[in-house]
N, C-alpha and C. Protein backbone atom coordinates (compact mmCIF):
# COMPACT_ATOMS: atom_id res chain seq x y z
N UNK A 1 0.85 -1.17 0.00
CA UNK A 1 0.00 0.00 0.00
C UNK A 1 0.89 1.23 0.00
N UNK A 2 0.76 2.11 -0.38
CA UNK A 2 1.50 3.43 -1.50
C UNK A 2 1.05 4.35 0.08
N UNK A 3 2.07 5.04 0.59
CA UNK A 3 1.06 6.71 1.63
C UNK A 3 2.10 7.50 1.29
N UNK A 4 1.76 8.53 1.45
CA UNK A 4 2.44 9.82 0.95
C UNK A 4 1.94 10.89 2.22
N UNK A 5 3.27 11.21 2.85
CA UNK A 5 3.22 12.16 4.18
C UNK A 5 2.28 13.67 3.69
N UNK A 6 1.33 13.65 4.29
CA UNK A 6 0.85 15.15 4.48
C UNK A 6 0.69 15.67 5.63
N UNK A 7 2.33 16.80 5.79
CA UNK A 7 2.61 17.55 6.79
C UNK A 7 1.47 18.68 7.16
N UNK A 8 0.60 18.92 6.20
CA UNK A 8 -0.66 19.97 6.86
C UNK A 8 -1.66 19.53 7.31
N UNK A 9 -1.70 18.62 7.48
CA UNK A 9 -3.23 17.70 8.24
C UNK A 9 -2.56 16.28 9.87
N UNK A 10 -1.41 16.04 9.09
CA UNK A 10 -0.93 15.22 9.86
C UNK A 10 -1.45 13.80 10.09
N UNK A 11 -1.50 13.85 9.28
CA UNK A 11 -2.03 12.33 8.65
C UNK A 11 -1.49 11.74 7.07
N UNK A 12 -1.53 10.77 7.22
CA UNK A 12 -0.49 9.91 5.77
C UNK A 12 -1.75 9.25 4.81
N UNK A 13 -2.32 9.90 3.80
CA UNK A 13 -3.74 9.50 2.91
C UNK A 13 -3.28 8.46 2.37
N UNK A 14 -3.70 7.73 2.08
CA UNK A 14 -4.08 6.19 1.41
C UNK A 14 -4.20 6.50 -0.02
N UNK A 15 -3.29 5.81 -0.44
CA UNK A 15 -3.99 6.23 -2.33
C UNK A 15 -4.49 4.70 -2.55
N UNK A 16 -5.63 5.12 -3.22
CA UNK A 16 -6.29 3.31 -3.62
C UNK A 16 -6.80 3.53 -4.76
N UNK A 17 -7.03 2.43 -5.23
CA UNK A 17 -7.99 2.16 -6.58
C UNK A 17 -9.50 1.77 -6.03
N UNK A 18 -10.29 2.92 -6.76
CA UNK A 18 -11.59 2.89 -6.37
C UNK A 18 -12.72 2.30 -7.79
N UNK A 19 -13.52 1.44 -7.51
CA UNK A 19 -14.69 1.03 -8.17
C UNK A 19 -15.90 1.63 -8.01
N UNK A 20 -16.66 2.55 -9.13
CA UNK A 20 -17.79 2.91 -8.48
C UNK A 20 -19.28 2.33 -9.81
N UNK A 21 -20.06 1.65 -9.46
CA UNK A 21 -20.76 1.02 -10.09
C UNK A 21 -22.49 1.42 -9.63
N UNK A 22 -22.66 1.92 -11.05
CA UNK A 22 -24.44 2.93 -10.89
C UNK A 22 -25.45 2.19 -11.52
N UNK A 23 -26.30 1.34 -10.84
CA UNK A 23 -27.34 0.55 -12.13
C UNK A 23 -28.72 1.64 -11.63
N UNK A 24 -28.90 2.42 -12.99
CA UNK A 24 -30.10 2.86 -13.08
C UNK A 24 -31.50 1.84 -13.30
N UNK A 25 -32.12 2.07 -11.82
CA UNK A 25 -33.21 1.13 -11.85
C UNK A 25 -34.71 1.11 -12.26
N UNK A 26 -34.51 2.48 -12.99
CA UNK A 26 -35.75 2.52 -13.51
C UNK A 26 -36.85 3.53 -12.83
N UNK A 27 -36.33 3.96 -11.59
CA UNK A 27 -36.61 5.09 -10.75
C UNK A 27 -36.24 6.05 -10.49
N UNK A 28 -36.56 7.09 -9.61
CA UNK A 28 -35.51 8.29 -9.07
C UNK A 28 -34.45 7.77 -8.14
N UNK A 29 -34.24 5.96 -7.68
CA UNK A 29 -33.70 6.04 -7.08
C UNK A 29 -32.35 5.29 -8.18
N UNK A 30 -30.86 4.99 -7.51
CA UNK A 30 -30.07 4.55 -8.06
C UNK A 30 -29.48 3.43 -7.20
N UNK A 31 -29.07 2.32 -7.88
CA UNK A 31 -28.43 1.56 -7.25
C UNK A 31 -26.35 1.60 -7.10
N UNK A 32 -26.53 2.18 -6.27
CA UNK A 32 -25.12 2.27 -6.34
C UNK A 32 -23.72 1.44 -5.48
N UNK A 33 -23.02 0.96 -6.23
CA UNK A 33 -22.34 0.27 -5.28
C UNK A 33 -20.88 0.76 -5.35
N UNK A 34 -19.94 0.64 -4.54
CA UNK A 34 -18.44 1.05 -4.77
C UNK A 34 -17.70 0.11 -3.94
N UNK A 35 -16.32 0.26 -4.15
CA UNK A 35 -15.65 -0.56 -3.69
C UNK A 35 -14.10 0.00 -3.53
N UNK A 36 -13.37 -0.64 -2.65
CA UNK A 36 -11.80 0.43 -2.46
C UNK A 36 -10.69 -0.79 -2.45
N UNK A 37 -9.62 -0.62 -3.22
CA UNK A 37 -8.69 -1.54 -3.56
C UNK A 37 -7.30 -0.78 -3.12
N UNK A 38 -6.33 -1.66 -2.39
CA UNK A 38 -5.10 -1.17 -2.45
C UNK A 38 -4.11 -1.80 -3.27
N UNK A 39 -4.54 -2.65 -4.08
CA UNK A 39 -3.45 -2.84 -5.01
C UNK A 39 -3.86 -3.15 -6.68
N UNK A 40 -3.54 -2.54 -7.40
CA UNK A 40 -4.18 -2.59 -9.14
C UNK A 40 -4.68 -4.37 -9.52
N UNK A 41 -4.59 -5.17 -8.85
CA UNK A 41 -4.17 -6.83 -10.01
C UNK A 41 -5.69 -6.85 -8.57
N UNK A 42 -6.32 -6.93 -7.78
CA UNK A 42 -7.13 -7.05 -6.80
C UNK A 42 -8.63 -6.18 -7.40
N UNK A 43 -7.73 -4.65 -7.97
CA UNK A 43 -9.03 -3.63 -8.12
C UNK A 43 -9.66 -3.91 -9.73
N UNK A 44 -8.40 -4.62 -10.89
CA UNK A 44 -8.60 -4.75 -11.85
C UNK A 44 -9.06 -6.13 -12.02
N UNK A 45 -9.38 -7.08 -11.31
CA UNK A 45 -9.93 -8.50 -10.91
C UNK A 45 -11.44 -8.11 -10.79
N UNK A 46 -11.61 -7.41 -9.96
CA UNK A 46 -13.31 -6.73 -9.26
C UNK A 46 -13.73 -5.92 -10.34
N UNK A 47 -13.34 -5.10 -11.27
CA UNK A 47 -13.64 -4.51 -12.40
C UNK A 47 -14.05 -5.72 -13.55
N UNK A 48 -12.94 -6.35 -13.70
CA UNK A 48 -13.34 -7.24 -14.88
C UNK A 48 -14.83 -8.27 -14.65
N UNK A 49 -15.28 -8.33 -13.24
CA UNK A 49 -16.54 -9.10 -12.74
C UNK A 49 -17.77 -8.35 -12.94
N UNK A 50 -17.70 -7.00 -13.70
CA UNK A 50 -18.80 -6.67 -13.80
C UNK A 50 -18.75 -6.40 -15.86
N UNK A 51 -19.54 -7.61 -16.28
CA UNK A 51 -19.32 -7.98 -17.53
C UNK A 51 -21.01 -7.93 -18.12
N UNK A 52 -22.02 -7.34 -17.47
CA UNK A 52 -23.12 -7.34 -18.02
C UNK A 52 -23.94 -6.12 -17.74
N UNK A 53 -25.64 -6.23 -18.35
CA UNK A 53 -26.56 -5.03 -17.61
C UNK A 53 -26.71 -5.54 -15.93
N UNK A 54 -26.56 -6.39 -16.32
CA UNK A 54 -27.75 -6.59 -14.06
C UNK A 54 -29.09 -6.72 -14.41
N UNK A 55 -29.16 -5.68 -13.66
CA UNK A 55 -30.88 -5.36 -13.10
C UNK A 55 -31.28 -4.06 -13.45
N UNK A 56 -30.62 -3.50 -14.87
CA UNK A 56 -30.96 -1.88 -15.01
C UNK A 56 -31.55 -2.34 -16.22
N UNK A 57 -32.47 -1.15 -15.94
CA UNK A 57 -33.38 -0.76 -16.97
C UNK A 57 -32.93 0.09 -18.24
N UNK A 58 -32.20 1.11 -18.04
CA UNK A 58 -31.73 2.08 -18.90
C UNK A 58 -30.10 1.66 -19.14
N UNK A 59 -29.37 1.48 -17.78
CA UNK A 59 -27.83 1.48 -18.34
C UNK A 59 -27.02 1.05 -17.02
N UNK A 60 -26.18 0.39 -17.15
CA UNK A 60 -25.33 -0.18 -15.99
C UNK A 60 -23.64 1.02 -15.89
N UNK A 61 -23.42 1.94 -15.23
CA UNK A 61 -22.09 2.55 -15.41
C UNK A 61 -20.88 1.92 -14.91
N UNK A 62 -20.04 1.31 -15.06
CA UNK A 62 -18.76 0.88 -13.81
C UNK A 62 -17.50 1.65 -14.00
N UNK A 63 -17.44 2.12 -12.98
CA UNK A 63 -15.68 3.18 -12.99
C UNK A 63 -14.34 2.50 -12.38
N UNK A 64 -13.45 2.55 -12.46
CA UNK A 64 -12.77 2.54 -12.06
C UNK A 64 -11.59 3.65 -12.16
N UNK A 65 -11.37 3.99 -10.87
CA UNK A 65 -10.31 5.52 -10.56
C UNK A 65 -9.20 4.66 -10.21
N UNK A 66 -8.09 5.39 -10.78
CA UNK A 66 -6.36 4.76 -10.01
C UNK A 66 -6.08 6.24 -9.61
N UNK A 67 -5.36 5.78 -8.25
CA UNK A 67 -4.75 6.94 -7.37
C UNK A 67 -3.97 7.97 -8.39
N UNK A 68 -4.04 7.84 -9.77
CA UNK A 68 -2.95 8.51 -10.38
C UNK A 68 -4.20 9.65 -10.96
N UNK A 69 -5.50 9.26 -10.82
CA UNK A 69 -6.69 9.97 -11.16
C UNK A 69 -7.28 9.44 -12.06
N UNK A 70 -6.77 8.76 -13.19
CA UNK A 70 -7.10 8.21 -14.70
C UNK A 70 -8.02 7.08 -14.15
N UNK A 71 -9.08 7.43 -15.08
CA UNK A 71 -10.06 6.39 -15.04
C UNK A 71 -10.66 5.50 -16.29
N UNK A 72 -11.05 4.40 -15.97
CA UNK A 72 -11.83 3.74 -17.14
C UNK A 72 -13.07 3.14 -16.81
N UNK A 73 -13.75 3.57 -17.85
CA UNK A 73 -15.08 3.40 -17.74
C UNK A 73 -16.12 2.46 -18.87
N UNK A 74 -16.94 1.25 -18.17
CA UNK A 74 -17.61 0.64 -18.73
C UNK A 74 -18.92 0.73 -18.90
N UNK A 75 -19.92 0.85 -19.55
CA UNK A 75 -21.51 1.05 -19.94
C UNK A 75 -21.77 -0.15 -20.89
N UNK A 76 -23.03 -0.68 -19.92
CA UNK A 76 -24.06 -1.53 -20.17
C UNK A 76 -25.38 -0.88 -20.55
N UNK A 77 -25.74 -1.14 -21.74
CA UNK A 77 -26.95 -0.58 -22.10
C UNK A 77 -28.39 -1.77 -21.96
N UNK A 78 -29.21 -1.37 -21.58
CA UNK A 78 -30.19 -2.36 -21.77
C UNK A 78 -30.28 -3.05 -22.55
N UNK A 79 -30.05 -4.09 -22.57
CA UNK A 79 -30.61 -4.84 -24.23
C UNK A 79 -31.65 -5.13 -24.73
N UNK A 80 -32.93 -4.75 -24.40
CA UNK A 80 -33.79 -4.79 -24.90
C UNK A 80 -34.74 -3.32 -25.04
N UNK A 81 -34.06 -2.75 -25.51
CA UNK A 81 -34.64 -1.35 -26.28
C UNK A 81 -35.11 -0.49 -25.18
N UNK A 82 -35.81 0.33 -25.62
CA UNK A 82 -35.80 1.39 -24.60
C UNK A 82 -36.72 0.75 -23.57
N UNK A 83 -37.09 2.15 -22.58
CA UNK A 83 -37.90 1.96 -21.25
C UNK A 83 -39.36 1.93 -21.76
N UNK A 84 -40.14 2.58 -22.66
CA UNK A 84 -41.30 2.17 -23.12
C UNK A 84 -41.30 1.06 -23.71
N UNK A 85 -40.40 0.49 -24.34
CA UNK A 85 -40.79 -0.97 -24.62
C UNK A 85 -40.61 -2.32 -23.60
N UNK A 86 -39.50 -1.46 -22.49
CA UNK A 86 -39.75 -2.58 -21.43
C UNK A 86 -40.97 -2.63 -20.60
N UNK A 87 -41.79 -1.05 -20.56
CA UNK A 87 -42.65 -0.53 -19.74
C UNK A 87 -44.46 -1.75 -20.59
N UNK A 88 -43.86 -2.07 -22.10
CA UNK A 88 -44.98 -2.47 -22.68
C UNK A 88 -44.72 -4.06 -22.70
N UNK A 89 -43.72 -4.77 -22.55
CA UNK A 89 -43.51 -6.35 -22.21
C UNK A 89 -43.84 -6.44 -20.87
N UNK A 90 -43.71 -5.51 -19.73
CA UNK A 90 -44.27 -5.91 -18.68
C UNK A 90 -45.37 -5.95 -18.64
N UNK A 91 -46.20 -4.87 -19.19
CA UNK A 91 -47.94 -4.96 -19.22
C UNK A 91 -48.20 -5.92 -20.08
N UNK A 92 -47.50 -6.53 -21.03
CA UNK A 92 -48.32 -7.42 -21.74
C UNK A 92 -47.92 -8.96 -20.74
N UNK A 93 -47.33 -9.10 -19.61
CA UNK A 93 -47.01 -10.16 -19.25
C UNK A 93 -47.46 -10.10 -18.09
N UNK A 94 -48.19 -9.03 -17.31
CA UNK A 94 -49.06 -8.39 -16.59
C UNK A 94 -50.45 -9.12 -17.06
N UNK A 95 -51.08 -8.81 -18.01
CA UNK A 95 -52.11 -9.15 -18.74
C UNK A 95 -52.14 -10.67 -19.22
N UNK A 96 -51.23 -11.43 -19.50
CA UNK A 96 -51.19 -12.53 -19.10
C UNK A 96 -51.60 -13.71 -18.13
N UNK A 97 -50.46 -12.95 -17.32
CA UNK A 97 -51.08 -13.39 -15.91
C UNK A 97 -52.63 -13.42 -15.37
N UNK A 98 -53.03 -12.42 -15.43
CA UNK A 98 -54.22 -12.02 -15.27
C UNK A 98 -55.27 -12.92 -16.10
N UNK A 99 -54.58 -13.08 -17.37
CA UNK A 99 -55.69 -13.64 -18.50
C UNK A 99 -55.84 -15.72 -17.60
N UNK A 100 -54.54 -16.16 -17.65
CA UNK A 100 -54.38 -17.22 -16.95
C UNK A 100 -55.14 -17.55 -15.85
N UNK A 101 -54.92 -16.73 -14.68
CA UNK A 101 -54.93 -17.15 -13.58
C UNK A 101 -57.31 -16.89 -13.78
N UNK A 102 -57.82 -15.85 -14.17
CA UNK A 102 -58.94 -15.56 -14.29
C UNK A 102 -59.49 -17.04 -15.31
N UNK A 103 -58.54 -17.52 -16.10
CA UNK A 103 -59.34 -19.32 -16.42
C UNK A 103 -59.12 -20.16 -15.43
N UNK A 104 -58.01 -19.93 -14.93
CA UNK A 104 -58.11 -20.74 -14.00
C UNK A 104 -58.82 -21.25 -12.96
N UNK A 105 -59.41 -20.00 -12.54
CA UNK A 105 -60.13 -19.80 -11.21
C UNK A 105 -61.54 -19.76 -11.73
């Protein structure tokens, strides 16, 4: 692990490699997760594990920052077209259900 003396605070900061990962869920809210690495082959292991959308509706973001500042950045797009057409496979599988379970019963 890398510290570098800072005589104006008096304390020795940590430089790390940071992960920060945003799955837009389709709400105002966000799913956000992050993560803090002290060594590149550990932070670039945990980066390479995020290889898909997830659970987002619109777009999956994953960052990765190195203490040097430089970052790289991955985007997952929905794969199945926009939010009105996911908004219209759910109602039609909504309506389904409904159609089913109402013979059933």
């Amino acid at each position: 692990m890398m510290t570098q003396e800072n005589t104006n605070y008096g304390v020795s900061p940590t430089y790390e490699f940071v992960i920060v990962c945003i799955t837009d869920s389709g709400t105002i809210y966000e799913q956000i997760w992050s993560g803090s690495y002290d060594n590149a082959v550990s932070a670039v292991m945990a980066y390479s594990g995020f290889s898909d959308h997830a659970t987002c509706v619109l777009d999956r973001v994953v960052t990765l920052v190195e203490p040097n500042g430089r970052s790289h950045v991955k985007v997952f797009k929905y794969p199945y077209g926009s939010v009105k057409e996911y908004e219209a496979a759910c109602e039609r599988l909504r309506k389904s259900d409904r159609l089913l379970s109402s013979n059933q019963g």
